[in-house]
N, C-alpha and C. Protein backbone atom coordinates (compact mmCIF):
# COMPACT_ATOMS: atom_id res chain seq x y z
N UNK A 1 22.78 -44.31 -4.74
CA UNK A 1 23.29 -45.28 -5.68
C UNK A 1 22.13 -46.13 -6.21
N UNK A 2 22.77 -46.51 -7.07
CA UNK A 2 21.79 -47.41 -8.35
C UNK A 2 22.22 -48.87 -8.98
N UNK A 3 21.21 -49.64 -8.92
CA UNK A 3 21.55 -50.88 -9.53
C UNK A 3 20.38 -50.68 -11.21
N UNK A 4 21.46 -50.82 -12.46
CA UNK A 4 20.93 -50.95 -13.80
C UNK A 4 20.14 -52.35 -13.88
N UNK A 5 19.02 -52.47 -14.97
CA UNK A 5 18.89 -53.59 -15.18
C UNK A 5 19.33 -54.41 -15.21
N UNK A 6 20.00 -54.53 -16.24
CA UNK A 6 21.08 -55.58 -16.48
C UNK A 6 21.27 -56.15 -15.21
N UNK A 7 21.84 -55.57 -14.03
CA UNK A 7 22.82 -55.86 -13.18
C UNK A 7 21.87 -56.41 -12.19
N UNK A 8 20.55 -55.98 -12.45
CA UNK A 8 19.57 -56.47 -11.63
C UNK A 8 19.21 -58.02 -12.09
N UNK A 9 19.19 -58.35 -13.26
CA UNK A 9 18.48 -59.55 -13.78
C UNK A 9 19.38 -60.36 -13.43
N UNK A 10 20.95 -60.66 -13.84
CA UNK A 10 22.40 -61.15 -13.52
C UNK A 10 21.78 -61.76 -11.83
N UNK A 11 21.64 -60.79 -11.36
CA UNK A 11 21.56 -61.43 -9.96
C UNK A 11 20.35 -61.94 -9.28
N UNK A 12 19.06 -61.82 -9.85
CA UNK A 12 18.00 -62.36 -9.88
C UNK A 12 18.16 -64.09 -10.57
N UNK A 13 18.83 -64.32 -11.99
CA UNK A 13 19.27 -65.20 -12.20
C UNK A 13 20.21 -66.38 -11.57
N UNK A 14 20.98 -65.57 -11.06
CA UNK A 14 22.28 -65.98 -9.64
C UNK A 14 21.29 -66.45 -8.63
N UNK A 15 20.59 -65.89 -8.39
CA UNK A 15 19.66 -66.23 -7.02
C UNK A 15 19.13 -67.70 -7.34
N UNK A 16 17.96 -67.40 -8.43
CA UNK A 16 17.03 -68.78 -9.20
C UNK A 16 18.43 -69.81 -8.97
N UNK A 17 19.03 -69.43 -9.42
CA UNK A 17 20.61 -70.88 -9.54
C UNK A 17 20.42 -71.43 -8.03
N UNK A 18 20.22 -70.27 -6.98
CA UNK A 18 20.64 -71.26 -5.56
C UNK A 18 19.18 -71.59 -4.84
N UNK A 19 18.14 -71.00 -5.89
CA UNK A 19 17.26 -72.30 -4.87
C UNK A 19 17.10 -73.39 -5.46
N UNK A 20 17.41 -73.34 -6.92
CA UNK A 20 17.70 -74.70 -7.37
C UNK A 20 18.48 -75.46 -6.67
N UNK A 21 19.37 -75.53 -6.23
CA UNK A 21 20.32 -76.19 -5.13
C UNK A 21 20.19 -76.23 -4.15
N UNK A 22 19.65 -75.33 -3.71
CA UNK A 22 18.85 -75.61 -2.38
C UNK A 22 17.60 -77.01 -2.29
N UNK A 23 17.45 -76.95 -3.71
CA UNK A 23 15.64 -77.56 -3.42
C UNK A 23 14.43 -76.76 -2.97
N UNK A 24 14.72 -75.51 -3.45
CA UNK A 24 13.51 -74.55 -3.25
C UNK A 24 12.62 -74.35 -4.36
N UNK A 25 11.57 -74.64 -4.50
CA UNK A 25 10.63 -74.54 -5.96
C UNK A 25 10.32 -73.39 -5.84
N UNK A 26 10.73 -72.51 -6.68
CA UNK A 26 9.82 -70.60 -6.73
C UNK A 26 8.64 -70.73 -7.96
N UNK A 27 7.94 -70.19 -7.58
CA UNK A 27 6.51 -70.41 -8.70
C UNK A 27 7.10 -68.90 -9.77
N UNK A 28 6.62 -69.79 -10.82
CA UNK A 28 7.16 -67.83 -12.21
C UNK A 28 6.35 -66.68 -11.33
N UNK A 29 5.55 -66.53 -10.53
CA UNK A 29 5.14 -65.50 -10.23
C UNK A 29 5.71 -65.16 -8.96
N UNK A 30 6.43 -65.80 -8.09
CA UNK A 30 7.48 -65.19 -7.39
C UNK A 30 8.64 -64.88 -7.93
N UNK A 31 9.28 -65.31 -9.17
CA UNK A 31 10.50 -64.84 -9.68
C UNK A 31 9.93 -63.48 -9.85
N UNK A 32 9.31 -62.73 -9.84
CA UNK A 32 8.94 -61.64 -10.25
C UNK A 32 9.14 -60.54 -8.78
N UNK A 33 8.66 -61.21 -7.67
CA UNK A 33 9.08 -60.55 -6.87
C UNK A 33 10.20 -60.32 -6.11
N UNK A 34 11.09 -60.98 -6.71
CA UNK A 34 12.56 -61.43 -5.91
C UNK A 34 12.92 -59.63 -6.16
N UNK A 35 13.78 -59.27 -4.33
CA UNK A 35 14.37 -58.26 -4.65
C UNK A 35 15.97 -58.62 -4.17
N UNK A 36 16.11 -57.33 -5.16
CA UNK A 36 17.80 -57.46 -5.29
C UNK A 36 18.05 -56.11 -4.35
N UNK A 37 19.42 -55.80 -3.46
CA UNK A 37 19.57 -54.95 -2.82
C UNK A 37 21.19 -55.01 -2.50
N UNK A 38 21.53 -53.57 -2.74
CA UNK A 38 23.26 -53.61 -2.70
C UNK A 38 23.62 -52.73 -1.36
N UNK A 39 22.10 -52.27 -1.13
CA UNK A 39 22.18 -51.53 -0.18
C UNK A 39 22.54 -50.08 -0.07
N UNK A 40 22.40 -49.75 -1.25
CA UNK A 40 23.00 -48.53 -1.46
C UNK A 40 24.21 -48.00 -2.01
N UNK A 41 25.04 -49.42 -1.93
CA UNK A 41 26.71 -48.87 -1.99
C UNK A 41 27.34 -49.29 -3.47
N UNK A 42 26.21 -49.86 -4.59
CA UNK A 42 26.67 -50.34 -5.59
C UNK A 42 28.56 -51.51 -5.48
N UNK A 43 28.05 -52.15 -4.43
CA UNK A 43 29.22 -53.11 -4.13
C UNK A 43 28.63 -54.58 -3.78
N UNK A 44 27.20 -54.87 -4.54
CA UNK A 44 26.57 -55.75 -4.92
C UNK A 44 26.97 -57.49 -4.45
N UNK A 45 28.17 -57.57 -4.72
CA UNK A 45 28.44 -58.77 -4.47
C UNK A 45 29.24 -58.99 -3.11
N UNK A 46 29.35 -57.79 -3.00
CA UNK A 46 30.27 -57.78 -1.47
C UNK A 46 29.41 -57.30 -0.06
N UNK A 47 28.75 -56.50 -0.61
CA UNK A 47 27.78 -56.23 0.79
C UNK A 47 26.21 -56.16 -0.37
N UNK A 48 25.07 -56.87 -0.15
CA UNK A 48 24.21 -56.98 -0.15
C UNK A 48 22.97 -58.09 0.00
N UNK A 49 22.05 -58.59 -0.37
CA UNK A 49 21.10 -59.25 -0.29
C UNK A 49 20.24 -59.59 -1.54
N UNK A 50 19.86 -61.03 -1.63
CA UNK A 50 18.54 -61.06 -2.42
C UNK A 50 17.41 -61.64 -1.60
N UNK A 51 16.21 -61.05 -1.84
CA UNK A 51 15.18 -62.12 -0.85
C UNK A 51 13.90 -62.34 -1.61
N UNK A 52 13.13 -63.20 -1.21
CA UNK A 52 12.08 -63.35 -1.29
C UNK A 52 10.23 -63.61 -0.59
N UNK A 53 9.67 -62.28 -0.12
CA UNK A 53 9.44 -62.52 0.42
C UNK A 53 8.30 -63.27 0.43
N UNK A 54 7.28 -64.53 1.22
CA UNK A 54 6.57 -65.10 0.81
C UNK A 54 5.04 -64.78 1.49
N UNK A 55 5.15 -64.18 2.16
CA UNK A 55 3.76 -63.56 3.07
C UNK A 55 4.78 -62.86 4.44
N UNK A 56 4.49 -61.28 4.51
CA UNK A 56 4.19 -60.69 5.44
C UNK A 56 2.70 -59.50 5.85
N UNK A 57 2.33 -60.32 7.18
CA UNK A 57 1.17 -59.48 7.21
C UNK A 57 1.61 -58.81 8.73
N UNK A 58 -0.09 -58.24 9.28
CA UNK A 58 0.46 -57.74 11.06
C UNK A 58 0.82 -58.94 12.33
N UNK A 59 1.03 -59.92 11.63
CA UNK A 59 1.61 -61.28 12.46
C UNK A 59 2.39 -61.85 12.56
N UNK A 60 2.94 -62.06 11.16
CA UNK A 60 3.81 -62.93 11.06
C UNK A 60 4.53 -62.78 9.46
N UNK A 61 5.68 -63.15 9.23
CA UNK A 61 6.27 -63.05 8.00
C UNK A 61 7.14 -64.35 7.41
N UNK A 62 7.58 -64.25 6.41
CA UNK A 62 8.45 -65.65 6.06
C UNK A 62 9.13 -65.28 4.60
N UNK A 63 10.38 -65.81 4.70
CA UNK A 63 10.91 -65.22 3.64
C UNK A 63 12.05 -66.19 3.55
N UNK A 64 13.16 -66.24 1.87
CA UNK A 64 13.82 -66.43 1.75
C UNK A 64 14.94 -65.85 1.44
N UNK A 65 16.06 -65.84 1.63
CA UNK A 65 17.07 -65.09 1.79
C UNK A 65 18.49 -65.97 1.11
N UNK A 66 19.11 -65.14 -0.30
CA UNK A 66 20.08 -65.73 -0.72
C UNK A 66 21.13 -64.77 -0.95
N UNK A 67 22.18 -65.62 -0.21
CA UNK A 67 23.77 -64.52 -0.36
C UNK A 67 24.84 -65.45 -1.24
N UNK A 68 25.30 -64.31 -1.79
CA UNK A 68 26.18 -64.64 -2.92
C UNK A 68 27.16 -65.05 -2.21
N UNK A 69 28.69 -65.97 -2.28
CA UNK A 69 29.73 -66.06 -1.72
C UNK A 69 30.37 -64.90 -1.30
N UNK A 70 30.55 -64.87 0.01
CA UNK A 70 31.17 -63.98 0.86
C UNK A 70 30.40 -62.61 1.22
N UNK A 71 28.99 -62.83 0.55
CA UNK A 71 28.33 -61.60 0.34
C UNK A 71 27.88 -61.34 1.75
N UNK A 72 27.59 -60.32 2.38
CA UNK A 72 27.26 -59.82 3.25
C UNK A 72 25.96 -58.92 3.43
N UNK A 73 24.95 -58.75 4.50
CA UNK A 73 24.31 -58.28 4.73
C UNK A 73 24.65 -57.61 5.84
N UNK A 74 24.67 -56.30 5.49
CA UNK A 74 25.43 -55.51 6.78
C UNK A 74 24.50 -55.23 8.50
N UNK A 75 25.27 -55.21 9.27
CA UNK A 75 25.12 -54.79 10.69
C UNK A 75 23.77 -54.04 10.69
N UNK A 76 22.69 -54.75 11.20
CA UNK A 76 21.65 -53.82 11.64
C UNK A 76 20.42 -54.46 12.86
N UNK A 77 19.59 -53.49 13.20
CA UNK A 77 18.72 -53.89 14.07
C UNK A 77 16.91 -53.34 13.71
N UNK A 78 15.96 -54.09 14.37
CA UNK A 78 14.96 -54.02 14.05
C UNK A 78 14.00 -53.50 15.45
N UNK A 79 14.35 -52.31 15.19
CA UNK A 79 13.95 -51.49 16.61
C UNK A 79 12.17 -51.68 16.72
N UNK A 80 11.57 -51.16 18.05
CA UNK A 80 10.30 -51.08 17.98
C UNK A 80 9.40 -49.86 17.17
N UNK A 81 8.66 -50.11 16.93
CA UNK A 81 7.60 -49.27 15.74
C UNK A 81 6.29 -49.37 16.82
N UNK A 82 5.89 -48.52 17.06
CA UNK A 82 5.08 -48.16 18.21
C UNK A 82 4.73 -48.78 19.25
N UNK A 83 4.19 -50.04 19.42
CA UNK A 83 3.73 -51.22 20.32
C UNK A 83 4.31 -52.66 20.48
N UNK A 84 5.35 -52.38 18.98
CA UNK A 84 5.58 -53.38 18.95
C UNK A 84 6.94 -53.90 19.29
N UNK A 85 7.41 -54.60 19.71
CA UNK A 85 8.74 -54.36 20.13
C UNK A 85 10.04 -54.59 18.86
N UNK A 86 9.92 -54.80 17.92
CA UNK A 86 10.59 -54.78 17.09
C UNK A 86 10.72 -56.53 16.55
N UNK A 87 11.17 -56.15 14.96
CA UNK A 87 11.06 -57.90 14.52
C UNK A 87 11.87 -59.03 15.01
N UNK A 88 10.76 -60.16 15.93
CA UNK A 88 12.11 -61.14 16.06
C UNK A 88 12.20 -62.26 14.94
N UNK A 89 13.22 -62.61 14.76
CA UNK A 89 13.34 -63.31 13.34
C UNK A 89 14.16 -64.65 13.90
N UNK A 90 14.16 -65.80 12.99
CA UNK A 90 14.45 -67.11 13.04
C UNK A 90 14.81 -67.30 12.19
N UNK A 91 16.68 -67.64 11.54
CA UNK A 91 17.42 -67.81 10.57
C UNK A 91 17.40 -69.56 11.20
N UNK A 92 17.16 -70.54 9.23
CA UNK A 92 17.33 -71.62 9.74
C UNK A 92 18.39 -71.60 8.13
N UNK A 93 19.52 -71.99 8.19
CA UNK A 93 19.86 -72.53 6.82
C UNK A 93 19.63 -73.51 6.20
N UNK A 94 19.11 -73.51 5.16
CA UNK A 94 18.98 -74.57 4.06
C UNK A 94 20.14 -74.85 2.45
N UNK A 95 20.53 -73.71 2.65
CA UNK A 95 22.21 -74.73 1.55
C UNK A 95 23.27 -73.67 1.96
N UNK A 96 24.39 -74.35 2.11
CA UNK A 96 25.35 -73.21 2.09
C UNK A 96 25.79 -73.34 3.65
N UNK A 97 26.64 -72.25 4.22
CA UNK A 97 27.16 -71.99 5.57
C UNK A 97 27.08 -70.46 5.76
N UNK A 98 26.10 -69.82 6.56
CA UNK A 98 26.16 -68.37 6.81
C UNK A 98 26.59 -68.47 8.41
N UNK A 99 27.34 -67.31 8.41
CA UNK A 99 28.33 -66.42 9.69
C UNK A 99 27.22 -65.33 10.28
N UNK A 100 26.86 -65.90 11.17
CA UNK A 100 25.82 -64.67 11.91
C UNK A 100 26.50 -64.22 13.06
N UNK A 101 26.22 -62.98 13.08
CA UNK A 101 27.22 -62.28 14.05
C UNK A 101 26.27 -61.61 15.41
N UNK A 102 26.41 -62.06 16.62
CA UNK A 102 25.28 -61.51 17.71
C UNK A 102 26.38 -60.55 18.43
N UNK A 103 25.56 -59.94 19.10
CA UNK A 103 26.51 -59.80 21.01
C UNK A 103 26.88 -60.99 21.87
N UNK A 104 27.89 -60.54 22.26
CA UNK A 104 28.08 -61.61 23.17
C UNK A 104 29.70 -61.60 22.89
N UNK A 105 30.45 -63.27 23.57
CA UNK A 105 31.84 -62.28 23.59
C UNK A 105 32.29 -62.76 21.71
N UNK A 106 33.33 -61.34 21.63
CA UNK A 106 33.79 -61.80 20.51
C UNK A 106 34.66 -63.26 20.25
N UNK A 107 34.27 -63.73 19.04
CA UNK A 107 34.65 -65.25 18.34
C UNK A 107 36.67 -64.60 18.27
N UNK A 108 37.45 -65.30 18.56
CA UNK A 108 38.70 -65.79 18.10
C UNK A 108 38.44 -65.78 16.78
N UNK A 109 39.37 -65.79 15.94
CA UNK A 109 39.90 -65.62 14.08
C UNK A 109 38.16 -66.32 13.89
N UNK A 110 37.47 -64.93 13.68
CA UNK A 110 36.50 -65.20 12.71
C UNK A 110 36.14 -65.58 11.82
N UNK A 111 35.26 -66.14 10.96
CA UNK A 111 35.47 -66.76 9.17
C UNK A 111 35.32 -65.91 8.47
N UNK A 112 34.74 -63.96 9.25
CA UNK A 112 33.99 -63.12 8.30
C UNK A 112 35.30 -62.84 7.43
N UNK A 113 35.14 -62.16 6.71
CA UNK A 113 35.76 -61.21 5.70
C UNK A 113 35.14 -59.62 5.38
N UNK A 114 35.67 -58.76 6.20
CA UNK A 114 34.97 -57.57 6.35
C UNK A 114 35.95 -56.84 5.53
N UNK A 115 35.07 -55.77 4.82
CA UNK A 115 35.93 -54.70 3.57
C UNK A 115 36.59 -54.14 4.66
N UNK A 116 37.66 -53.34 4.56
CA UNK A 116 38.35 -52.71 5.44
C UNK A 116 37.38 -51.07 5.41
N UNK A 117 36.97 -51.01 4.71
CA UNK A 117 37.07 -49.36 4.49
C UNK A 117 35.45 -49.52 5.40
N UNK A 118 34.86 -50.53 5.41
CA UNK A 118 33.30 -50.79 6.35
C UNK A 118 33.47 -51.25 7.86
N UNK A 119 34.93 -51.59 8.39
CA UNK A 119 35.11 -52.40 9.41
C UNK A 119 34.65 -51.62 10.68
N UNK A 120 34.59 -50.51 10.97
CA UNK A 120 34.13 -49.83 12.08
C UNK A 120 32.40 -50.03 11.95
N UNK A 121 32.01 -50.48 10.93
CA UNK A 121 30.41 -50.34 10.99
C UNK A 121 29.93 -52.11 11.45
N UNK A 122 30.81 -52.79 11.73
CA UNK A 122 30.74 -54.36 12.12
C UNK A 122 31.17 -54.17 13.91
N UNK A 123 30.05 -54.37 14.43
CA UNK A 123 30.51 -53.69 16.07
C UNK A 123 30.28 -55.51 16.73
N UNK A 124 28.94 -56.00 16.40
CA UNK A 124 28.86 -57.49 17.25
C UNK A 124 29.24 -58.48 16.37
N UNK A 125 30.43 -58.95 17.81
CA UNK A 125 31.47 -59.88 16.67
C UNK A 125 31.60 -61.77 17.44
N UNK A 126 30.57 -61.86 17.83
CA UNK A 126 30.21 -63.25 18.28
C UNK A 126 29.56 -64.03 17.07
N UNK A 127 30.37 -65.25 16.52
CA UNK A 127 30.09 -66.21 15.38
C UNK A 127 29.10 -67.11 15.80
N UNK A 128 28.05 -67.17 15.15
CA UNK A 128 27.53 -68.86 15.13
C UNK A 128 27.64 -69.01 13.75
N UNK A 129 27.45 -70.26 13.43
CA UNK A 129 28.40 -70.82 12.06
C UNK A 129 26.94 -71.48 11.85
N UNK A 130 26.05 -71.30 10.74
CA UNK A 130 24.78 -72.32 10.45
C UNK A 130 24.88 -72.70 9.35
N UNK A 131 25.20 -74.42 9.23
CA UNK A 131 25.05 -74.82 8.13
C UNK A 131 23.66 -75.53 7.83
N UNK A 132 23.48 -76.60 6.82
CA UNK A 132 21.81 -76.83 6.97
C UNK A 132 21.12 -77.55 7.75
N UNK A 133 20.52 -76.83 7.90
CA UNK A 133 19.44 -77.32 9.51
C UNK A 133 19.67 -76.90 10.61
N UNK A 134 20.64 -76.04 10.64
CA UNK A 134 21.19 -74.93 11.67
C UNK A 134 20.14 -74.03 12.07
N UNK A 135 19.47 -73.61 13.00
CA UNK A 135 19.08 -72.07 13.23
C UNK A 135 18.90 -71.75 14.21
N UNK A 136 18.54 -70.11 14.46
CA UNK A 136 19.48 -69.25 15.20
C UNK A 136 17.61 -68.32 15.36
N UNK A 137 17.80 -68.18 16.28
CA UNK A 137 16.59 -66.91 16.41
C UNK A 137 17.24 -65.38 17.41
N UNK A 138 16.95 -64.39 16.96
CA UNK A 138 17.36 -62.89 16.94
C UNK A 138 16.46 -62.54 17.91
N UNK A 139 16.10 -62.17 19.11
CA UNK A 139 15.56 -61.36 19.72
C UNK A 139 15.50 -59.82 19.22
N UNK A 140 13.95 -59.31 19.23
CA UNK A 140 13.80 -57.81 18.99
C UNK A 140 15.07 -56.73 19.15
N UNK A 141 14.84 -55.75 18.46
CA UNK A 141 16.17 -54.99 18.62
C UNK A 141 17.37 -55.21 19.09
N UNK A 142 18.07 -56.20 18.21
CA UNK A 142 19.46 -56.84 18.77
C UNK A 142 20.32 -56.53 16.98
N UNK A 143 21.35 -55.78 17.48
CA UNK A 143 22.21 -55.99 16.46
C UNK A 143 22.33 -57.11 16.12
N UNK A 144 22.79 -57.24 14.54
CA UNK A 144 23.12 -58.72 14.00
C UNK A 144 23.25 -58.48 12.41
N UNK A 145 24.32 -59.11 11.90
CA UNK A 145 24.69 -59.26 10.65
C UNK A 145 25.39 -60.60 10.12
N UNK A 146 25.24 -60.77 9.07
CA UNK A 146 25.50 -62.08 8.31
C UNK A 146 26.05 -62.29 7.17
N UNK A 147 27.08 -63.31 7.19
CA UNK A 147 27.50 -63.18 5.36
C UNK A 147 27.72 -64.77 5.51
N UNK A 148 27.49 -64.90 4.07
CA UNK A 148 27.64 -66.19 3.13
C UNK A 148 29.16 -66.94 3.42
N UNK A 149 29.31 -68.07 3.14
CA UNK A 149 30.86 -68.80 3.10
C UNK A 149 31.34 -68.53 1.56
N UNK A 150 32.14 -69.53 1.52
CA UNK A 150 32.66 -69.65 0.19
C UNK A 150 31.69 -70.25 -1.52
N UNK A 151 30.51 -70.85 -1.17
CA UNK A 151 29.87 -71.39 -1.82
C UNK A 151 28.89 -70.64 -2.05
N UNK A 152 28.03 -69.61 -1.17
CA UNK A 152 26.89 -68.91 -0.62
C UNK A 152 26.17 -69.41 0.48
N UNK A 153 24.81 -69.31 0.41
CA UNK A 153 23.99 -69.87 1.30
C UNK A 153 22.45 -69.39 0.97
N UNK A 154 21.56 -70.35 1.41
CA UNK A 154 20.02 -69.53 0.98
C UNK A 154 19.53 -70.01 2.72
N UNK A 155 18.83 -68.98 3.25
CA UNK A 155 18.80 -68.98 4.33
C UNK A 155 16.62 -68.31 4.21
N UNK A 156 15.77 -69.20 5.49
CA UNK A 156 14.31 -69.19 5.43
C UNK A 156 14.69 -67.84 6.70
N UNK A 157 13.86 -67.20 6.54
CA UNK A 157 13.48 -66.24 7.69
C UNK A 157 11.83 -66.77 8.14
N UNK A 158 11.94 -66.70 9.52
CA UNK A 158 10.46 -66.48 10.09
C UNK A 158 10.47 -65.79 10.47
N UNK A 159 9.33 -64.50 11.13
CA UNK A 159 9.30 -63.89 11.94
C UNK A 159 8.05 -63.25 12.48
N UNK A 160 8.48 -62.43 13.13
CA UNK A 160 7.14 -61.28 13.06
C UNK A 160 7.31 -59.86 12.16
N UNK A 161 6.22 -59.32 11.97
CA UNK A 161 5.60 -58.70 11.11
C UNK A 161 7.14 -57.75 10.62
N UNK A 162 7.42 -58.21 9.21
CA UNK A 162 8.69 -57.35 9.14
C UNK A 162 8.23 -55.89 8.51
N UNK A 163 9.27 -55.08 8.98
CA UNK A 163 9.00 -53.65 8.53
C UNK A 163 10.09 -52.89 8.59
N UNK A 164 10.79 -53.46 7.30
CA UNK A 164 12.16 -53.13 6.78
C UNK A 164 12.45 -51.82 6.94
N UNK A 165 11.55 -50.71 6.30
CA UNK A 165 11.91 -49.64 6.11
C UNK A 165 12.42 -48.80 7.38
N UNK A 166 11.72 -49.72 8.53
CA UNK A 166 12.41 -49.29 10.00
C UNK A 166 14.04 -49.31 10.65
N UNK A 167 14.18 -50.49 9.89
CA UNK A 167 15.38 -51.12 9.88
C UNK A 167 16.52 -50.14 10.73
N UNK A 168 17.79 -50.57 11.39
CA UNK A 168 18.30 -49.35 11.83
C UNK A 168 19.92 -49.93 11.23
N UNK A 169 20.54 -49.12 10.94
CA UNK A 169 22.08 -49.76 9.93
C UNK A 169 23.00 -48.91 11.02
N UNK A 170 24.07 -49.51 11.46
CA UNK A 170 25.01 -49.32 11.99
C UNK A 170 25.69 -48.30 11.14
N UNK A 171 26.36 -48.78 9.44
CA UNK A 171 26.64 -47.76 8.84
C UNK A 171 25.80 -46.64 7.74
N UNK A 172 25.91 -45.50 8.42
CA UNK A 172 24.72 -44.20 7.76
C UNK A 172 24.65 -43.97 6.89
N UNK A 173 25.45 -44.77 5.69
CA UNK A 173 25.77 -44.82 4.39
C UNK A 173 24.40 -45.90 3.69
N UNK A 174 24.17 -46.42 4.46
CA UNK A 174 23.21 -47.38 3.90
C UNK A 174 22.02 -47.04 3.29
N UNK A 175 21.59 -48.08 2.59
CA UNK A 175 20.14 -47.31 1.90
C UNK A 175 19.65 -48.87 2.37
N UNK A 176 18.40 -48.74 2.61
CA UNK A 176 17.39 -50.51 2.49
C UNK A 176 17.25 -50.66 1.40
N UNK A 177 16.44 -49.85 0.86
CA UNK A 177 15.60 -49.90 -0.51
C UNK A 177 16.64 -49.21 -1.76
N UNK A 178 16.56 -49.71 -2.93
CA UNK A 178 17.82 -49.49 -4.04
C UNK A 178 16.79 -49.20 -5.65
N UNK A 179 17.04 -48.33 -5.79
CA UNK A 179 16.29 -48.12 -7.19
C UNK A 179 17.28 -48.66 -8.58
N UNK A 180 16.05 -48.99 -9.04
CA UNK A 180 16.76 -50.07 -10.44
C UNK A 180 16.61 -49.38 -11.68
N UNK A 181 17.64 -49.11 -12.28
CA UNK A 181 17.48 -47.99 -13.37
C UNK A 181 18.13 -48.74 -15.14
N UNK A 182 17.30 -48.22 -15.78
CA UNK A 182 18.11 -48.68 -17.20
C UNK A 182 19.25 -49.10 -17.46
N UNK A 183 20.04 -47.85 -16.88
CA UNK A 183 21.90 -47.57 -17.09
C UNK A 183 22.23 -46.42 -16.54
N UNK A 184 23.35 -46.28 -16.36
CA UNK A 184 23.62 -45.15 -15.44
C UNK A 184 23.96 -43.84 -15.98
């Protein structure tokens, strides 16, 4: 699957809107790098991601991360890549309320909103609720997924050295990376 221009800029624009509200200053030459990602499933507003990333090297990484209302970033883990034990990351929110989902025991009436036809691919169902100034740090290879409230949310990642393409997705349908095409 494919995200068109058009559909790419729409949500690059959507994004710029929430770090304005956030209070995030992006320089014109990071609007350029903002990526958009549906994940493969062309269902954009319901399961995917925008981020930005601001330096990753072999140490350390940092990034920003904005979800559309109710949008979701699906179930995955950041296994080890030869020596390393895999990325641990530090979600702190800065606008909005994101639903991060760990191991541990499952949350009573959750806030998520999971598509039905994806619900078997949502396995760790323990809530922490981060609103701003909230955060949450992920130990190496630990399932974990996240979606936006009703408003969205723009959420800072720290971590170590990310290396997405490793990434491991609960559902096999997934793509990381999404090619952006004219029109379809």
């Amino acid at each position: 699957m494919v995200l068109t221009k058009t559909e790419y800029k729409l949500a690059v624009e959507k994004t710029l809107e929430f770090f304005k509200k956030a209070n995030i200053a992006i320089r014109e030459d990071e609007k350029q790098k903002l990526e958009v990602t549906d994940f493969g499933l062309s269902r954009l507003y319901e399961i995917g991601l925008q981020l930005l990333v601001y330096v990753n090297t072999d140490r350390y990484c940092a990034k920003e991360l904005v979800l559309f209302p109710w949008q979701i970033c699906p179930e995955h883990r950041h296994p080890p890549v030869g020596n390393d034990p895999g990325k641990q990351e530090t979600f702190r929110c800065r606008w909005g309320i994101v639903y991060l989902y760990v191991p541990g025991e499952p949350t009573p009436n959750p806030s998520c909103r999971i598509p039905r036809d994806k619900e078997q691919f949502f396995t760790v169902k323990h809530e922490m609720v981060l609103k701003p100034g909230d955060q949450y740090t992920i130990p190496p290879n630990t399932l974990h997924w996240f979606q936006a409230g009703e408003d969205g949310a723009v959420v800072s990642e720290f971590s170590s050295t990310s290396r997405d393409e490793y990434d491991v997705f609960t559902d096999p349908s997934i793509k990381r990376f999404v090619e952006i095409v004219d029109t379809f």
